[in-house]
N, C-alpha and C. Protein backbone atom coordinates (compact mmCIF):
# COMPACT_ATOMS: atom_id res chain seq x y z
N UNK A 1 -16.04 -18.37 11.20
CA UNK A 1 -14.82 -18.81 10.55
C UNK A 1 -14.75 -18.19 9.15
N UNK A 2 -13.57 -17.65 9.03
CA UNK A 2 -12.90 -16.84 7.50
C UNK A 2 -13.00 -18.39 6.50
N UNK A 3 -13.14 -17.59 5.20
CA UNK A 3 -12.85 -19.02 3.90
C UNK A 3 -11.60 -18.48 3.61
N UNK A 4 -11.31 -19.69 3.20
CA UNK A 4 -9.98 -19.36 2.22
C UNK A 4 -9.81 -18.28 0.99
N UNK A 5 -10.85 -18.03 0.62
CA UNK A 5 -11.06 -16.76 -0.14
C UNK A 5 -11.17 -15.08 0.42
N UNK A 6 -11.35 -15.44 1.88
CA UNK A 6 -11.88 -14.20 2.62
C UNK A 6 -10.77 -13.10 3.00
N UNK A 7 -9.69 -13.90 2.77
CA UNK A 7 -8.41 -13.16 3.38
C UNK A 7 -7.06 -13.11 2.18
N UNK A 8 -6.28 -12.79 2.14
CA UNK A 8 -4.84 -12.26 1.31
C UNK A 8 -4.06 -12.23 2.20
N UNK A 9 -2.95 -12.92 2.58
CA UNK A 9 -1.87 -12.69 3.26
C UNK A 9 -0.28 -12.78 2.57
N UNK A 10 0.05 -11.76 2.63
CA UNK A 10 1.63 -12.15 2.50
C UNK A 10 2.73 -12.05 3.05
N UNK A 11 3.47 -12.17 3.08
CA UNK A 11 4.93 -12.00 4.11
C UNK A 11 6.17 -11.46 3.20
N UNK A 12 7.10 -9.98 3.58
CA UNK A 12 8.13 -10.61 2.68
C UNK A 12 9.40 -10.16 3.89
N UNK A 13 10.58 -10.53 4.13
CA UNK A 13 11.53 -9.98 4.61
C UNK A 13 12.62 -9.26 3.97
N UNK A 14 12.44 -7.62 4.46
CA UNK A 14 12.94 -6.85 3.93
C UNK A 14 14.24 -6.08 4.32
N UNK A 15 15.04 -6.42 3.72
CA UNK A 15 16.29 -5.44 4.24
C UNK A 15 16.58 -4.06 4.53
N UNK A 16 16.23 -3.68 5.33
CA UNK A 16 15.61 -2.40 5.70
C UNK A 16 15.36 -2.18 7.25
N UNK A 17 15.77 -1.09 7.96
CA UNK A 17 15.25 -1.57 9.29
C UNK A 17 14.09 -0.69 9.57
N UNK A 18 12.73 -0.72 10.65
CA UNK A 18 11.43 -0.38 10.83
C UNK A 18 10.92 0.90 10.22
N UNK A 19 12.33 2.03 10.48
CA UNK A 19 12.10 3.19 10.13
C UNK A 19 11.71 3.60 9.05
N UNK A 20 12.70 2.77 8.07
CA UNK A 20 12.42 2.84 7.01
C UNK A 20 11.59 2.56 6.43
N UNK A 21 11.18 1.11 6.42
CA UNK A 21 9.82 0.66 6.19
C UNK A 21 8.65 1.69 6.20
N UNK A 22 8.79 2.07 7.39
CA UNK A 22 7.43 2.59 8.12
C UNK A 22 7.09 3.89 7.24
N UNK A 23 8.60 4.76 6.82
CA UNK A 23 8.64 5.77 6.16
C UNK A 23 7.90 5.71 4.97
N UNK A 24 8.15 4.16 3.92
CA UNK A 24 7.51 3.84 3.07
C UNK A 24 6.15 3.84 3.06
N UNK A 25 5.45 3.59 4.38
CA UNK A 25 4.25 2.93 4.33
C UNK A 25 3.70 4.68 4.55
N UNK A 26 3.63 4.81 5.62
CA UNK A 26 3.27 6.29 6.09
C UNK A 26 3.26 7.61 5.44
N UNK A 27 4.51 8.11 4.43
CA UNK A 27 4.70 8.62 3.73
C UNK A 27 3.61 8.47 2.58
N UNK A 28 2.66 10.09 2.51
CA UNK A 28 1.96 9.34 1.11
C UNK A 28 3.11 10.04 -0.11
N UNK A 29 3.73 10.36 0.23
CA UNK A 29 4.80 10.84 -1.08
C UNK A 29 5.37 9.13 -1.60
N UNK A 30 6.00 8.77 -0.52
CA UNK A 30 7.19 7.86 -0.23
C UNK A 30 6.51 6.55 -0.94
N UNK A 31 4.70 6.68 -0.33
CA UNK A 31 3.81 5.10 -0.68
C UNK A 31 3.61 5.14 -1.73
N UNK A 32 3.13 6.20 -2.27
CA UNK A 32 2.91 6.39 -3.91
C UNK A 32 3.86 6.13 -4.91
N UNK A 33 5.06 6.25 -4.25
CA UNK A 33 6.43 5.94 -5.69
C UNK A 33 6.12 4.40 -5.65
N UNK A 34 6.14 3.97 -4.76
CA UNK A 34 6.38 2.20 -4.78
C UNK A 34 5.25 1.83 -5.27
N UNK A 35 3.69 2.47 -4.49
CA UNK A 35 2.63 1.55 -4.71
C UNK A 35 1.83 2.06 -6.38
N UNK A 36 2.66 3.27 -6.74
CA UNK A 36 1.83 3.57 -8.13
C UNK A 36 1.29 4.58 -7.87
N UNK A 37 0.94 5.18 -6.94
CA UNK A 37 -0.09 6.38 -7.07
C UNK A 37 0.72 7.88 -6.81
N UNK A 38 -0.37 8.70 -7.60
CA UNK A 38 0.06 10.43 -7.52
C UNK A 38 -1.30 10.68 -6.11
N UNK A 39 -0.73 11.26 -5.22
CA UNK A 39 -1.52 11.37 -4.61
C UNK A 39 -2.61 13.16 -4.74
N UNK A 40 -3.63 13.26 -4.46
CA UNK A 40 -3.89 14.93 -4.93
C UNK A 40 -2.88 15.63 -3.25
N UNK A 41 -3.14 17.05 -3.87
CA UNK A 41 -2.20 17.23 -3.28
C UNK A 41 -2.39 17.08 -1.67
N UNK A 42 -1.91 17.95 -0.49
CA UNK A 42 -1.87 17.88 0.79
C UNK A 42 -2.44 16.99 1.45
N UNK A 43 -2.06 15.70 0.34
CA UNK A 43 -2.87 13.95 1.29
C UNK A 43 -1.48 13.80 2.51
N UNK A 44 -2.30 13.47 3.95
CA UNK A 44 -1.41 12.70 4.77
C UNK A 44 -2.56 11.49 5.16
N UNK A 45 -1.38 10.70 5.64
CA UNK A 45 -1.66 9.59 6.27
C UNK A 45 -2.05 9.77 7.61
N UNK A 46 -3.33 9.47 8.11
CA UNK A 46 -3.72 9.72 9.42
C UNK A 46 -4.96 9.10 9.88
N UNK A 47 -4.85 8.62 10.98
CA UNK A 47 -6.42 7.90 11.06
C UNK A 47 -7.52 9.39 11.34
N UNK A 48 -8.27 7.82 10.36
CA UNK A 48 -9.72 8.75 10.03
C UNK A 48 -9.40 9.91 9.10
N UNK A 49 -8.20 9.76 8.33
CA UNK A 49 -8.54 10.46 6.68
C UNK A 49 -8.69 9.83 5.83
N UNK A 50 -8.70 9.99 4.98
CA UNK A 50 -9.38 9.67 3.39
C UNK A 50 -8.13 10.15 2.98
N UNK A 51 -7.36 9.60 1.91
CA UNK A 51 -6.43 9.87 1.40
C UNK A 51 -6.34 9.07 -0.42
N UNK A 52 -6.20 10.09 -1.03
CA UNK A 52 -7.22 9.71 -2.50
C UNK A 52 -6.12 10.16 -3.66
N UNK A 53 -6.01 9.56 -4.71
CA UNK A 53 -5.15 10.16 -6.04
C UNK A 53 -5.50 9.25 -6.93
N UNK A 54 -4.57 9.09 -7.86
CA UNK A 54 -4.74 8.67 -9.17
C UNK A 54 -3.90 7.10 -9.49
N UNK A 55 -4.17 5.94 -9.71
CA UNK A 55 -3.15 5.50 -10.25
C UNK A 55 -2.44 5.96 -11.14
N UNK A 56 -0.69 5.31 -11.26
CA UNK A 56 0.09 6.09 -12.44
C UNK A 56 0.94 4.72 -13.53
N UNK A 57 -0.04 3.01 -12.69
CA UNK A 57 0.64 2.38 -14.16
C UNK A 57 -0.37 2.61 -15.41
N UNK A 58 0.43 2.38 -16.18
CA UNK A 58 0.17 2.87 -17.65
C UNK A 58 -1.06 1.86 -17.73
N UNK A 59 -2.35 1.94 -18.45
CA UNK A 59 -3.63 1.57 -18.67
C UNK A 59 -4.32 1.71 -17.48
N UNK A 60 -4.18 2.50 -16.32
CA UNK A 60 -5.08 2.33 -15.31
C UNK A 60 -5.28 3.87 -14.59
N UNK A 61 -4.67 4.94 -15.83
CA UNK A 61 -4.28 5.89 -14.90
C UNK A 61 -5.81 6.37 -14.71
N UNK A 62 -6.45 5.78 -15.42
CA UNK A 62 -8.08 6.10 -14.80
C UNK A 62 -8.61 5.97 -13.50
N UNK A 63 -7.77 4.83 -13.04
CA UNK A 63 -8.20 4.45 -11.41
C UNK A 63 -8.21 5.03 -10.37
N UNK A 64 -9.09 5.96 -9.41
CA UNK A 64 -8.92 6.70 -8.67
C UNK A 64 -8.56 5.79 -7.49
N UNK A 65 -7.57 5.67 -6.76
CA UNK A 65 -7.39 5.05 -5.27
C UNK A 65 -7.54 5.64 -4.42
N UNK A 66 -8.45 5.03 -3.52
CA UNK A 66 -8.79 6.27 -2.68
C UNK A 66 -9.12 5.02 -0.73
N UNK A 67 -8.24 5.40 0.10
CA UNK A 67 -8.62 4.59 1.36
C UNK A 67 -8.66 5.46 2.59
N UNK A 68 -9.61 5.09 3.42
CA UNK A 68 -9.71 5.57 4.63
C UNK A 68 -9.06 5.01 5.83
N UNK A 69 -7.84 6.27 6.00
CA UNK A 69 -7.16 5.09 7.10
C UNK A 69 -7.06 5.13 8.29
N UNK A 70 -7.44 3.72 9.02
CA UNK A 70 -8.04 3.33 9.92
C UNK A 70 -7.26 3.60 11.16
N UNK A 71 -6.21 2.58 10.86
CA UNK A 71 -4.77 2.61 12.46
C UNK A 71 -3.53 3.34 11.92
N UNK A 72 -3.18 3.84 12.79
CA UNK A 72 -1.79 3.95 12.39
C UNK A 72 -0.85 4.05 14.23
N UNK A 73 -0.02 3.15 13.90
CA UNK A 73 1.34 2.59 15.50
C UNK A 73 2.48 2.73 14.75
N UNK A 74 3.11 3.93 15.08
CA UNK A 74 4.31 4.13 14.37
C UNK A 74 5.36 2.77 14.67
N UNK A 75 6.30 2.51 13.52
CA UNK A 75 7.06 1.26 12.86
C UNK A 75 6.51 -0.36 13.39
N UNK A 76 5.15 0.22 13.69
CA UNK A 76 4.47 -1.16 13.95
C UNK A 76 3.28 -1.27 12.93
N UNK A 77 1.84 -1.28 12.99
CA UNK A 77 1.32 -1.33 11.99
C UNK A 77 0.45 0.27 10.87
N UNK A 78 0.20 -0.14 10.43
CA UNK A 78 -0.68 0.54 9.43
C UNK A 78 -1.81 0.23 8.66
N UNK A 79 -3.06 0.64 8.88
CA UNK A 79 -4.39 0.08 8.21
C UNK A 79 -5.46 1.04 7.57
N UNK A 80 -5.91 0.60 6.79
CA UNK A 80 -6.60 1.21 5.99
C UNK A 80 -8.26 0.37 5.56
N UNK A 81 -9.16 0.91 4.57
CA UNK A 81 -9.85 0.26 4.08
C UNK A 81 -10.34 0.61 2.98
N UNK A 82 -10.63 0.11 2.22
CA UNK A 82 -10.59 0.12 0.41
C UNK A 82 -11.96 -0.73 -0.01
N UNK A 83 -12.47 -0.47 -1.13
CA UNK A 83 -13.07 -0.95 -1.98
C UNK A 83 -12.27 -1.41 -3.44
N UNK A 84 -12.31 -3.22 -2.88
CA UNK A 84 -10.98 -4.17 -3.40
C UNK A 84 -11.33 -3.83 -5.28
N UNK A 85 -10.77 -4.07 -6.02
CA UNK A 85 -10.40 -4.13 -7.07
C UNK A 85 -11.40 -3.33 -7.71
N UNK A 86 -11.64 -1.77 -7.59
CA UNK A 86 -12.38 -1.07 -8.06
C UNK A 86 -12.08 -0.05 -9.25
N UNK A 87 -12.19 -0.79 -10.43
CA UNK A 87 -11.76 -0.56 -11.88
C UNK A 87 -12.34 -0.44 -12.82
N UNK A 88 -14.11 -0.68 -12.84
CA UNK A 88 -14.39 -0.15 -13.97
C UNK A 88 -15.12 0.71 -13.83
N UNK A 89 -14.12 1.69 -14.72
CA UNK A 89 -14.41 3.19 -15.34
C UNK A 89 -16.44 3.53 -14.96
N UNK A 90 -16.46 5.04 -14.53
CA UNK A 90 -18.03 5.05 -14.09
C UNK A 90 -18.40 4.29 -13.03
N UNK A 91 -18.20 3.79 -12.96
CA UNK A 91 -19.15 2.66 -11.56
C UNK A 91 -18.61 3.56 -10.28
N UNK A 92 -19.97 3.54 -9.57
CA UNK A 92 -19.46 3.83 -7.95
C UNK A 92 -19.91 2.53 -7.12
N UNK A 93 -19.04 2.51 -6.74
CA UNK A 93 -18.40 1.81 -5.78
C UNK A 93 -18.78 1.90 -3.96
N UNK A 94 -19.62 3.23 -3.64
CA UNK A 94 -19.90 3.25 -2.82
C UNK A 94 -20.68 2.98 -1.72
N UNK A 95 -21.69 1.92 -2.27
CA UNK A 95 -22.80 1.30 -1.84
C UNK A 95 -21.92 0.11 -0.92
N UNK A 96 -20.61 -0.72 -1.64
CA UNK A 96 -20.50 -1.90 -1.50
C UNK A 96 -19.74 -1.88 -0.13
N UNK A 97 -19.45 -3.04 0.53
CA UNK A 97 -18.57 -3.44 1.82
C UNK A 97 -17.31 -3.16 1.25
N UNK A 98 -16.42 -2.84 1.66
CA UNK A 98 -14.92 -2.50 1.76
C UNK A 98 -14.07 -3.63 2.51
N UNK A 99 -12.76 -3.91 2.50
CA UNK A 99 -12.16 -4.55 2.28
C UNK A 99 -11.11 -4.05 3.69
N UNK A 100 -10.74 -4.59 4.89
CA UNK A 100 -9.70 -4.41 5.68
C UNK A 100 -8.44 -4.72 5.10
N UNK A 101 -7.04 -3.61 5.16
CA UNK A 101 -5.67 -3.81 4.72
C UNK A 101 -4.80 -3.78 5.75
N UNK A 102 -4.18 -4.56 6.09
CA UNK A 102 -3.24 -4.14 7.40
C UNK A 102 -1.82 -4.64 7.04
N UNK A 103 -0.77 -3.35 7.27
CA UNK A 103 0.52 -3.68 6.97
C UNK A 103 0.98 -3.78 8.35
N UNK A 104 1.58 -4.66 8.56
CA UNK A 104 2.43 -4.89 10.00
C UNK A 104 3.73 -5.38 9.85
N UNK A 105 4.25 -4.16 10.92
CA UNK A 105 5.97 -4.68 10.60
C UNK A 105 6.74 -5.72 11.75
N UNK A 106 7.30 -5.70 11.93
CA UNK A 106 8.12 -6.79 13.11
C UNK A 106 9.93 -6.90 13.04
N UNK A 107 10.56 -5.80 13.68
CA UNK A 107 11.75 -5.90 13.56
C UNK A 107 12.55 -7.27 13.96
N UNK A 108 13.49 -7.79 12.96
CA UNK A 108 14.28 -8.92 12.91
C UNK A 108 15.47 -9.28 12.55
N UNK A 109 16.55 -9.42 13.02
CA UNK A 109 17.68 -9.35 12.80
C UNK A 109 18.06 -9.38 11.63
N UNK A 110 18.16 -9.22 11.00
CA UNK A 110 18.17 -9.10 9.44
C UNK A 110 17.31 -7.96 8.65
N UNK A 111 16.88 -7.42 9.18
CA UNK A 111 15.44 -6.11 8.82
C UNK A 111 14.49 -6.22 9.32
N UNK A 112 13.29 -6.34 8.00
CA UNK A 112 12.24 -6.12 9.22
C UNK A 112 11.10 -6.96 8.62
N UNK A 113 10.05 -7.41 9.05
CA UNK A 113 9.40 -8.87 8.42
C UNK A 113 8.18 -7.65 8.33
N UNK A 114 7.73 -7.70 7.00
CA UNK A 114 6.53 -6.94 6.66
C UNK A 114 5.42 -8.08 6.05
N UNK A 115 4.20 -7.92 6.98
CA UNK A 115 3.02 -8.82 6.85
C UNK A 115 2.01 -7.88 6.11
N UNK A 116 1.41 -8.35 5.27
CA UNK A 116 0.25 -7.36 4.66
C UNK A 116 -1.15 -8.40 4.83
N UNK A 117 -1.77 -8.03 5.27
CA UNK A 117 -3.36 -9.46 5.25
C UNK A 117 -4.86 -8.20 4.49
N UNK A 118 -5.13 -8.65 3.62
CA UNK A 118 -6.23 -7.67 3.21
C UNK A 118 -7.50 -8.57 3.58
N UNK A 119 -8.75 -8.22 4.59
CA UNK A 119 -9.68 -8.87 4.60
C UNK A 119 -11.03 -8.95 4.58
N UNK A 120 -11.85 -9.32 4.32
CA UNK A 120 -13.11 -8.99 4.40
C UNK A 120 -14.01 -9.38 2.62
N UNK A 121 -13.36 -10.26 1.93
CA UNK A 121 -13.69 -10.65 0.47
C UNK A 121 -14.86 -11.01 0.74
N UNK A 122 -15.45 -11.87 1.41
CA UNK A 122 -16.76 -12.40 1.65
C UNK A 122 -18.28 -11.94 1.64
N UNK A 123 -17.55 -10.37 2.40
CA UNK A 123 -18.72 -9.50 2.22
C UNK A 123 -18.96 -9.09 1.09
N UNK A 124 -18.02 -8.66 -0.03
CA UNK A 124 -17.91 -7.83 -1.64
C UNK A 124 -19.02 -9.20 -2.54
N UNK A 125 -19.66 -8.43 -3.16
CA UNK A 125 -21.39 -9.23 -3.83
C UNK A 125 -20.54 -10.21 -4.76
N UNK A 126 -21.67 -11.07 -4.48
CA UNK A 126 -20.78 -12.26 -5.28
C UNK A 126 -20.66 -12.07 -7.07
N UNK A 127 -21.00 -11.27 -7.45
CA UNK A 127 -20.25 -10.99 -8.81
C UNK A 127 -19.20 -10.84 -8.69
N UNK A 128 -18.73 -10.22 -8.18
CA UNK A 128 -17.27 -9.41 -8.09
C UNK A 128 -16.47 -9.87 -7.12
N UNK A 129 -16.77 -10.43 -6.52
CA UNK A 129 -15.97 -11.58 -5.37
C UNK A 129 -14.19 -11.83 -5.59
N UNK A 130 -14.93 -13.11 -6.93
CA UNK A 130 -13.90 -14.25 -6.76
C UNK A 130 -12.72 -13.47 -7.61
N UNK A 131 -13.02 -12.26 -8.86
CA UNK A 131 -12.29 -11.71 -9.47
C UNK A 131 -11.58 -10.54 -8.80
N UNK A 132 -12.01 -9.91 -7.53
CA UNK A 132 -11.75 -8.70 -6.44
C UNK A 132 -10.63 -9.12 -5.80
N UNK A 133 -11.10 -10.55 -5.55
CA UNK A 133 -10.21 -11.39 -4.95
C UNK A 133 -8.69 -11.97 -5.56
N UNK A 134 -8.75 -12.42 -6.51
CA UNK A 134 -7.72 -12.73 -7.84
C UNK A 134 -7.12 -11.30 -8.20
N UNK A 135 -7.67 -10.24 -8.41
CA UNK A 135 -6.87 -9.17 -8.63
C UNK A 135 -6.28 -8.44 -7.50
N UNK A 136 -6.30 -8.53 -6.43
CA UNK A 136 -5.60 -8.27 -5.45
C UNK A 136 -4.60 -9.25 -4.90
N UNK A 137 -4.91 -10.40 -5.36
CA UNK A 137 -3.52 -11.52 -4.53
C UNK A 137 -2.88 -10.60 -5.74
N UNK A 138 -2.79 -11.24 -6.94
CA UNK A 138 -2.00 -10.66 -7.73
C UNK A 138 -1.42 -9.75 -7.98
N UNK A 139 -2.21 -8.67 -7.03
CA UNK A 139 -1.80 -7.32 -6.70
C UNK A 139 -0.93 -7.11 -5.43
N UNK A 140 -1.36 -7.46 -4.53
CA UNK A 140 -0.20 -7.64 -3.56
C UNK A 140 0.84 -8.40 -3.82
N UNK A 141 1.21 -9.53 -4.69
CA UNK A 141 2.17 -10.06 -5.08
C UNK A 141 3.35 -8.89 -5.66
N UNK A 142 2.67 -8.33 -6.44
CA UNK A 142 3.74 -7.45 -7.25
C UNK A 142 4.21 -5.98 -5.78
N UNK A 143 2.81 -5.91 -5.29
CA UNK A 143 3.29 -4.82 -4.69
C UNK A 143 4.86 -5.02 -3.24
N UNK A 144 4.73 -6.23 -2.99
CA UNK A 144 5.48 -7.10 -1.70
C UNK A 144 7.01 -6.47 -2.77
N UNK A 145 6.95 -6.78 -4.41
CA UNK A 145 8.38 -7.04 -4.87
C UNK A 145 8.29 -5.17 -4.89
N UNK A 146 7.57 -4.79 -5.44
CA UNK A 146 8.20 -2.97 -5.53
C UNK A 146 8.30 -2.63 -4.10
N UNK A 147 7.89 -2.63 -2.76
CA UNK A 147 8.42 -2.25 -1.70
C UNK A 147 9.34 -2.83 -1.22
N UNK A 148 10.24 -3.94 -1.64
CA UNK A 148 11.20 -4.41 -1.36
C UNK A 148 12.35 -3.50 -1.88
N UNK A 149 11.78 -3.10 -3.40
CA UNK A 149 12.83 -2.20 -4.22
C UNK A 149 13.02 -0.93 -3.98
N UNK A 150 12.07 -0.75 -3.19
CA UNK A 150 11.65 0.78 -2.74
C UNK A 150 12.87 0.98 -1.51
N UNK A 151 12.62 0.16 -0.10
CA UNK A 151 13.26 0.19 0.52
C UNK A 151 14.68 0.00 0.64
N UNK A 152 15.25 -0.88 -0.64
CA UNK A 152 16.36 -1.00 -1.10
C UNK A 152 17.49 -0.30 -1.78
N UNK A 153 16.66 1.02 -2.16
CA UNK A 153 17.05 2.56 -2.96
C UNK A 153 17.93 3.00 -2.05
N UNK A 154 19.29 3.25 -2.48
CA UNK A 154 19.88 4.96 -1.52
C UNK A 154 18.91 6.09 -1.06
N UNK A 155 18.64 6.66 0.37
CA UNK A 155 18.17 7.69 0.23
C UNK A 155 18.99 8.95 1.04
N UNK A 156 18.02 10.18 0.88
CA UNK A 156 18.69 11.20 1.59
C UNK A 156 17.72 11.56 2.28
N UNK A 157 17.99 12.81 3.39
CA UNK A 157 16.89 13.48 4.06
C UNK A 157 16.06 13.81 2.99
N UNK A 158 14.52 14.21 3.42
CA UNK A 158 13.33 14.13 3.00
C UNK A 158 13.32 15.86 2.87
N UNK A 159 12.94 16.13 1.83
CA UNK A 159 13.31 18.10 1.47
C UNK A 159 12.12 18.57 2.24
N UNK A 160 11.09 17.79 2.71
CA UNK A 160 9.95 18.45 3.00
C UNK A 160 10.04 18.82 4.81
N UNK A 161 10.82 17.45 5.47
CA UNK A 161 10.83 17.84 6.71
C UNK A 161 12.07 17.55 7.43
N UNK A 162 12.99 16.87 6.73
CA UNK A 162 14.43 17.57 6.32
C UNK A 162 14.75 16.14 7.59
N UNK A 163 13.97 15.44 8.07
CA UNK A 163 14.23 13.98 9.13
C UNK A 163 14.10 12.88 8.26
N UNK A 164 12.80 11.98 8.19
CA UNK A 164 12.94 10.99 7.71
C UNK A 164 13.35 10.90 6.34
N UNK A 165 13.89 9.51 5.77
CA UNK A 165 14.51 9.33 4.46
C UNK A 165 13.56 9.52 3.14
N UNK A 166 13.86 9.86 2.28
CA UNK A 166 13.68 10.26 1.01
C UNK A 166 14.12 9.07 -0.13
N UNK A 167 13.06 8.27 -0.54
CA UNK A 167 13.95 7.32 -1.09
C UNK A 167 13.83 8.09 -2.90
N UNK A 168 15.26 7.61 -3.36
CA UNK A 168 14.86 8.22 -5.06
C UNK A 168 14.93 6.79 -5.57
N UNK A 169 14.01 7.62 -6.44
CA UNK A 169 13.77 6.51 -7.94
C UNK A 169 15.48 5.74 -8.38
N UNK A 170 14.88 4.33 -9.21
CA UNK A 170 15.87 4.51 -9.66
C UNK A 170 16.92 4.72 -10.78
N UNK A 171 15.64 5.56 -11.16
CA UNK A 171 16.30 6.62 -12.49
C UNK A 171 17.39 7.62 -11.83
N UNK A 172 17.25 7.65 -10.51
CA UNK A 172 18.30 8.67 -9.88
C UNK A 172 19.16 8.16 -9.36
N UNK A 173 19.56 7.02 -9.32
CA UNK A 173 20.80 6.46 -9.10
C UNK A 173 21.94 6.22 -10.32
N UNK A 174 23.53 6.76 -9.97
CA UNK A 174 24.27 6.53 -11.07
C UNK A 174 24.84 5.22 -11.10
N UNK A 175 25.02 4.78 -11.97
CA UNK A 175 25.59 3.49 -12.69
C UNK A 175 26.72 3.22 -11.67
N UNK A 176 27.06 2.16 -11.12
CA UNK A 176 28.32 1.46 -10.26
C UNK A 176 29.77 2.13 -11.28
């Protein structure tokens, strides 16, 4: 049996239908505007890659993000695995247990119900636990509201493969 600490779940319903979503999630161009990161270059999303860059909010651009991803079921789910709240500067990180992420979508009359559950806190050494833990709810909290905003953008075809959507910033949208 999981503790109540062991898992992160959130839910948000997004106006958007699967494609889109999925574009968000899949896309490492598309994931990086919403989730913060520059990715290095020729990262795709694919099981069993490693897909690695830089954070880009301001005080963290030190943070290398870097996940190996696990599943991928097109406009259904997406998974990865991470080493949870890995931030201070120098430290490797690579000794420790990693952390399961799974985004799952679920089309619904209204858009599309995006579940995120990150799991596996229990294993991460108990120093770093309960705070790994606290900085990721908190982190998925914010991230649930920027992919809402993400998906909510006007977009156009994608310049790179000229099909799926292209969402722009919204510094690139003009004023009503």
């Amino acid at each position: 049996m999981t503790s109540s600490t062991d898992r992160i779940e959130r839910s948000i319903l997004l106006k958007a239908d699967a494609s889109r979503v999925w574009h968000a999630l899949s896309d490492a161009e598309s994931f990086g505007s919403w989730f913060g990161v520059k990715f290095d270059s020729g990262v795709v999303f694919a099981p069993g890659r490693r897909a690695q860059g830089h954070v880009t909010y301001p005080g963290y651009e030190h943070i290398v993000f870097a996940v190996q991803i696990e599943r991928m079921e097109p406009k259904r789910l997406l998974s990865w695995r991470w080493h949870p709240a890995a931030v201070e500067p120098g430290r490797d990180y690579s000794d420790e247990p990693t952390t399961l992420v799974v985004f799952e979508l679920k089309p619904v009359e209204d858009g599309t119900l995006l579940t995120i559950v990150e799991s596996g806190f229990d294993q991460i050494p108990p120093q770093r636990r309960l705070e790994a833990f606290r900085m990721n709810s908190g982190g998925w909290d914010e991230q649930m509201r920027n992919i809402a905003s993400h998906v909510a953008v006007p977009h156009e075809p994608c310049p790179t493969c000229g099909r799926a959507p292209r969402y722009l910033p919204r510094s690139a949208m003009k004023p009503a």
